[in-house]
Protein backbone atom coordinates (compact mmCIF):
# COMPACT_ATOMS: atom_id res chain seq x y z
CA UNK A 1 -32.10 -56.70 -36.32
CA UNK A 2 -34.94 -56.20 -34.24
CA UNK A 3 -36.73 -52.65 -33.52
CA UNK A 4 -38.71 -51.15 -31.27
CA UNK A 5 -39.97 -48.35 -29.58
CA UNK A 6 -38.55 -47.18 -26.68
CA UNK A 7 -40.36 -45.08 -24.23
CA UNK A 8 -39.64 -44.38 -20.00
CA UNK A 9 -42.08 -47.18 -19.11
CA UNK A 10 -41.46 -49.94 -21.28
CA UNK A 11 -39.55 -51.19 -24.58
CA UNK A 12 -42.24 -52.20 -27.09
CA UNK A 13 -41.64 -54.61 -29.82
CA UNK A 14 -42.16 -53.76 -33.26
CA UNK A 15 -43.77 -55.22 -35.71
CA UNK A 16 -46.40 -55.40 -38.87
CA UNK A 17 -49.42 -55.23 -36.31
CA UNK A 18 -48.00 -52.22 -34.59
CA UNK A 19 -47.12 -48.54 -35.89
CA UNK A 20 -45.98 -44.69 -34.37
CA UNK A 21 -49.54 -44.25 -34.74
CA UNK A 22 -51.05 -46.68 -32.61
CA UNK A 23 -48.71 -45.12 -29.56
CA UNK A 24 -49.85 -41.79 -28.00
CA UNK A 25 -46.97 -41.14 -25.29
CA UNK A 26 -46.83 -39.34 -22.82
CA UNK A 27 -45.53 -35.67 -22.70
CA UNK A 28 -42.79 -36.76 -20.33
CA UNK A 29 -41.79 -39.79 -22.35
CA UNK A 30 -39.60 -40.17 -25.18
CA UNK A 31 -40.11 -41.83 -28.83
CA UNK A 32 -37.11 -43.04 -30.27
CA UNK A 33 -35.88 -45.96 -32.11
CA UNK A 34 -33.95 -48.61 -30.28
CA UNK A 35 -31.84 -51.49 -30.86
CA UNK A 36 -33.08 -54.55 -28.50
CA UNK A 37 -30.49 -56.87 -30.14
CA UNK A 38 -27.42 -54.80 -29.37
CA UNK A 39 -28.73 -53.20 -26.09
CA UNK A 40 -27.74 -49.70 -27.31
CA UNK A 41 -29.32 -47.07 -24.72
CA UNK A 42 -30.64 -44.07 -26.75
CA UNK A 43 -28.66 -40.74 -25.92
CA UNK A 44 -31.93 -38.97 -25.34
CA UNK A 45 -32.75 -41.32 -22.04
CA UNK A 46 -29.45 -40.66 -21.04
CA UNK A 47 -29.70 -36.78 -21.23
CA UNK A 48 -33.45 -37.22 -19.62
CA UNK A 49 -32.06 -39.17 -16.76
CA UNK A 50 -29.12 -36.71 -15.72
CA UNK A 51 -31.51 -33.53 -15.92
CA UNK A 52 -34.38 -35.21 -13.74
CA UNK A 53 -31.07 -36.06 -11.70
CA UNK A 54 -29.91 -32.73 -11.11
CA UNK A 55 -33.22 -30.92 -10.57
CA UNK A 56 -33.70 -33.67 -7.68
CA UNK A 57 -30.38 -32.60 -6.46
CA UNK A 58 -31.40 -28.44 -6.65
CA UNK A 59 -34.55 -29.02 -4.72
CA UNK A 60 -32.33 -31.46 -1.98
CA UNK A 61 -30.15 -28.39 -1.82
CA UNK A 62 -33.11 -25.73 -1.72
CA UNK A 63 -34.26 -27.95 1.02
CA UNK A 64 -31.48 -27.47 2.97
CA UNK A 65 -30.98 -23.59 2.64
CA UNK A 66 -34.52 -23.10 3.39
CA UNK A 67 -34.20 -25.40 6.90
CA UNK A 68 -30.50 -23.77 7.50
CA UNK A 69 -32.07 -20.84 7.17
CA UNK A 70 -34.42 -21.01 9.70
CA UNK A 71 -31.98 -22.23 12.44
CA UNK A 72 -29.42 -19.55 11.65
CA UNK A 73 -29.96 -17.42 14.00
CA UNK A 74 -30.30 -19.61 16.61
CA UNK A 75 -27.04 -20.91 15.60
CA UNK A 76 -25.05 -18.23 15.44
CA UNK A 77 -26.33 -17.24 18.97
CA UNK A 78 -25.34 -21.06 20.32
CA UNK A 79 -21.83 -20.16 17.95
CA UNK A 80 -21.23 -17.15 19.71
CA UNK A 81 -21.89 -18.51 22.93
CA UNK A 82 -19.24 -21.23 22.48
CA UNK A 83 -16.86 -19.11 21.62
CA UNK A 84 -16.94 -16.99 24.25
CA UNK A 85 -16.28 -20.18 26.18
CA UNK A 86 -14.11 -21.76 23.93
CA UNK A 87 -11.80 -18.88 24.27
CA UNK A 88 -11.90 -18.63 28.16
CA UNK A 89 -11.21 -22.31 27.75
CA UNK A 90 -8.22 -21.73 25.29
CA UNK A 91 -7.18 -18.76 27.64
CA UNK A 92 -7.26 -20.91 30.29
CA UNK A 93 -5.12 -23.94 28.57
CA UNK A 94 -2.98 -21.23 27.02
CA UNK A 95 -1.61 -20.37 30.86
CA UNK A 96 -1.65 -23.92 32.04
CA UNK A 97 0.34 -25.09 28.37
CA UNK A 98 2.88 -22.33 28.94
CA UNK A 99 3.30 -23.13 32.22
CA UNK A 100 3.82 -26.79 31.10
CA UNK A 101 6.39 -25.70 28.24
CA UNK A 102 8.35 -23.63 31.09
CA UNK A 103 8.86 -26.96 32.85
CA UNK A 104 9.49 -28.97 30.30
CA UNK A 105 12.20 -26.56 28.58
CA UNK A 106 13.71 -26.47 32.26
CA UNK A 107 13.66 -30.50 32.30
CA UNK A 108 14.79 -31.47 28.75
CA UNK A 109 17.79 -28.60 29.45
CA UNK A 110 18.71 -30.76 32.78
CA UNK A 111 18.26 -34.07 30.86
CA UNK A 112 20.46 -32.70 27.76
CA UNK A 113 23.13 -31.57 29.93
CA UNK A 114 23.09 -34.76 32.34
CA UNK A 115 23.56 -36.80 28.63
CA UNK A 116 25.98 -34.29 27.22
CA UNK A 117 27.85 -35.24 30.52
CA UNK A 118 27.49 -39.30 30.70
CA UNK A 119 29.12 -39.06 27.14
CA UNK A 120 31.70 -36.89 28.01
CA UNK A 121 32.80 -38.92 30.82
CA UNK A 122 32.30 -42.14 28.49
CA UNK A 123 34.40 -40.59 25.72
CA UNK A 124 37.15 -39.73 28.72
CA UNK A 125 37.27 -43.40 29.90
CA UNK A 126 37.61 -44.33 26.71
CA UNK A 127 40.29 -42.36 26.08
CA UNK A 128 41.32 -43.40 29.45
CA UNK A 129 41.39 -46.83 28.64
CA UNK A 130 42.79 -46.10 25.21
CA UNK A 131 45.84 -44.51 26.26
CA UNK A 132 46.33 -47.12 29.17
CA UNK A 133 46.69 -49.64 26.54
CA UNK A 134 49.15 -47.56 24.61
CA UNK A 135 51.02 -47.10 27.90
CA UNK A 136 51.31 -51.28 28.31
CA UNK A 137 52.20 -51.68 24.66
CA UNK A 138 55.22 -49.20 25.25
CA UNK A 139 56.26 -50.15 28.67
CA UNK A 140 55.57 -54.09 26.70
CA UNK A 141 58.16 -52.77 23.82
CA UNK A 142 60.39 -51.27 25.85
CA UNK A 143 60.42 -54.47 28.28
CA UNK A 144 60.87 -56.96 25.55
CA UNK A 145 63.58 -54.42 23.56
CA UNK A 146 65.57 -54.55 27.16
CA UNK A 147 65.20 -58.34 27.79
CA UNK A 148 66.68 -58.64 23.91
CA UNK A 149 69.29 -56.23 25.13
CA UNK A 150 70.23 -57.87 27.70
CA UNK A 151 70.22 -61.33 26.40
CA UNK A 152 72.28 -60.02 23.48
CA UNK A 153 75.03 -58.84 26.15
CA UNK A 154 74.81 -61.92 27.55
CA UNK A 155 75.89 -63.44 24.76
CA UNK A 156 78.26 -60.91 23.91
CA UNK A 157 80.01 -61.82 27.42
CA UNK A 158 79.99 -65.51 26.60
CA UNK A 159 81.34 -65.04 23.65
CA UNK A 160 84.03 -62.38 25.16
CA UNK A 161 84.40 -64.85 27.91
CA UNK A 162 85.14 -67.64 25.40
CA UNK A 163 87.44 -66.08 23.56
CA UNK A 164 89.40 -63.79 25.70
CA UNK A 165 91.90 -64.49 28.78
CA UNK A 166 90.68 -64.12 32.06
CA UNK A 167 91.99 -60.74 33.70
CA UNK A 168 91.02 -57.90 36.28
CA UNK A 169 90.30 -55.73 33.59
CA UNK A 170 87.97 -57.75 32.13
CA UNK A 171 86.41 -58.86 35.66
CA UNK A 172 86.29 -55.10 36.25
CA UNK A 173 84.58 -53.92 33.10
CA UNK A 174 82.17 -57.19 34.08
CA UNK A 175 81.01 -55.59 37.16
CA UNK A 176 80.86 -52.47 36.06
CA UNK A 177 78.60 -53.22 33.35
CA UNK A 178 76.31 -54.68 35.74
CA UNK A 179 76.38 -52.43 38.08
CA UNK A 180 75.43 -49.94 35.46
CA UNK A 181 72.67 -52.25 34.44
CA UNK A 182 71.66 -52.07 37.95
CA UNK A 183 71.47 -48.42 38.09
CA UNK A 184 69.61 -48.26 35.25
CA UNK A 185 67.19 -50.69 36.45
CA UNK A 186 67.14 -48.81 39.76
CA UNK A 187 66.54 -45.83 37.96
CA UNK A 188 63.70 -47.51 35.43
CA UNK A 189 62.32 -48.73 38.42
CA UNK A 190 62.34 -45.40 39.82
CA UNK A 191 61.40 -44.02 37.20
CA UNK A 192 58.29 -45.99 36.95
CA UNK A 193 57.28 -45.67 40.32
CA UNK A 194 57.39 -41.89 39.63
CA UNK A 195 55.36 -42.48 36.97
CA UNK A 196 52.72 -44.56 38.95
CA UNK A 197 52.64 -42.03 41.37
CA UNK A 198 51.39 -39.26 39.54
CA UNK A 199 49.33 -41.66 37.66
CA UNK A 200 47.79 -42.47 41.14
CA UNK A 201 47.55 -38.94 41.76
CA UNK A 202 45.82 -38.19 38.61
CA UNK A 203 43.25 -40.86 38.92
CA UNK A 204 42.78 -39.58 42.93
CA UNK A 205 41.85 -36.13 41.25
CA UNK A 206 39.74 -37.50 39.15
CA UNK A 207 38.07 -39.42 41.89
CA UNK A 208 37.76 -36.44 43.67
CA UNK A 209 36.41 -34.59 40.38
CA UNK A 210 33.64 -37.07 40.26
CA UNK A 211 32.73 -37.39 44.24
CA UNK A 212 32.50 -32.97 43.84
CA UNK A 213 30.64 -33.38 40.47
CA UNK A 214 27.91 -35.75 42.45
CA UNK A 215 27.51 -33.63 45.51
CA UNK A 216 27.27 -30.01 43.08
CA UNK A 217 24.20 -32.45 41.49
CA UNK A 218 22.65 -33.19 44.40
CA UNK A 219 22.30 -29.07 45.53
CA UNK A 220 21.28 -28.88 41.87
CA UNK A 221 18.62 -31.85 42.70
CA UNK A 222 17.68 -29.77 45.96
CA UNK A 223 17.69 -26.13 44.17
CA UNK A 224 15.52 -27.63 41.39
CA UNK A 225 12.76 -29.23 43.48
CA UNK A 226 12.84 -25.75 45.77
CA UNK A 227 11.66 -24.09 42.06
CA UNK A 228 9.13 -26.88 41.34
CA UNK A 229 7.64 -25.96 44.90
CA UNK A 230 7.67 -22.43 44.44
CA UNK A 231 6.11 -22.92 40.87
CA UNK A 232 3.44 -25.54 41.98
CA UNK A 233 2.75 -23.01 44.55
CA UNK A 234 2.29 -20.24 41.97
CA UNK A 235 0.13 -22.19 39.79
CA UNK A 236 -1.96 -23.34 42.34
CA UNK A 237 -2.55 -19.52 43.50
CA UNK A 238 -3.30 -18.92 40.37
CA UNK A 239 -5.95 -21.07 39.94
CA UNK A 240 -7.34 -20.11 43.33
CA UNK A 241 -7.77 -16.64 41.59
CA UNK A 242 -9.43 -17.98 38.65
CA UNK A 243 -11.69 -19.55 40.55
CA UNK A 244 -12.48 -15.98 43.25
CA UNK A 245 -12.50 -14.41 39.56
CA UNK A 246 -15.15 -16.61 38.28
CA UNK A 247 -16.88 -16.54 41.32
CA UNK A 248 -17.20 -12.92 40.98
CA UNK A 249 -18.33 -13.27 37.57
CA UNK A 250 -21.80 -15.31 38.36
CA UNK A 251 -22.43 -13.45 41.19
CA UNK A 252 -22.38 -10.42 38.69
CA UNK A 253 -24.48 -12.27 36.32
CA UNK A 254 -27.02 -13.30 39.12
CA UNK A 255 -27.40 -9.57 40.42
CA UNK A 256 -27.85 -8.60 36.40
CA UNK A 257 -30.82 -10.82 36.02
């Protein structure tokens, strides 16, 4: 292990030709012992270092105080001054925000309702369309259960046919069972067209729902633009005022100086 002695300037080997007395540091410097072969930095460099580091760092800080100190005043006049501004400023944006909000809470409620009203009418043409199909698949069921109805008496009067004598009573009940299928095809038909009817009706109503719904829009469309015009006429006398007011208010500061 190698030794020497360590001091702020320089590391100086030890040896035989050299002693603590041949050495005069100093009074800032530090004597220690120090380990060149492990590179070991002594703890009182260390402490040195971060003291000379902090009293640089008070007189950075005294620095500043001292040159904040002479601008203060100055400062808080310039301060002062922009807040007085600042806050006719905010005052200002404060009318012209409100104003802004006022429209906006009037559009987003005309925009909410005109969506709450394209789904509505969506979810009623879907359940339009909905029960239409439910309508065919019953008037489907009910077709196919009469065709099978019929087919099956069909076959019943073959098979009568087949097996019993031809007679008057039998040509009668023939014709009257068709001309009771008749009515009651006359009377499904009937029936249906009744049906169709007020279906057609209903849809008319609707039709004319939708045509009223439009035109009650449009005065809606005309009322609301009659209210943007009165309040873009507001706003704009208002700002005619602001500017008489400040107007006033140099011509009041001229005559003061």
């Amino acid at each position: 292990m190698v030794y020497g002695i360590y001091t702020l300037s320089n590391v100086i080997p030890y040896s035989s030709e050299y002693t603590l007395s041949n050495f005069i540091p100093y009074e800032s410097e530090a004597r220690v012992w120090y380990d060149i072969t492990e590179g070991v930095y002594p703890i009182h460099h260390q402490l040195l270092t971060e003291k000379r580091e902090q009293k640089r760092e008070e007189r950075r800080r005294k620095e500043k105080r001292e040159e904040r100190g002479e601008e203060r005043e100055e400062e808080r006049e310039e301060r002062r001054e922009k807040r007085r501004e600042k806050g006719r400023e905010k005052r200002k944006e404060r009318r012209e925000q409100r104003a802004e909000r006022r429209e906006q809470r009037e559009e987003s409620r005309d925009q909410r309702a005109e969506r709450r009203e394209e789904r509505r009418e969506k979810r009623r043409e879907k359940r339009e369309e909905r029960r239409e199909e439910r309508r065919e698949e019953r008037r489907e069921k009910s077709r196919e259960k009469g065709r099978e109805k019929r087919r099956e008496k069909r076959r019943e009067r073959r098979q009568e046919r087949r097996e019993e004598k031809r007679g008057e009573k039998r040509r009668e009940e023939r014709r009257e069972e068709r001309r009771e299928e008749r009515r009651e095809e006359e009377t499904e038909e009937k029936t249906e067209e009744k049906r169709e009817e007020k279906r057609e009706e209903k849809r008319e109503e609707k039709r004319e729902e939708k045509r009223e719904e439009k035109r009650e829009e449009k005065r809606e469309e005309k009322r609301e633009e009659k209210r943007e015009e009165k309040t873009d006429e507001k706003r704009r006398e208002e700002r005619r005022e602001e500017r008489r007011e400040e107007r006033r208010e140099e011509k009041r500061k001229r005559e003061e100086r």
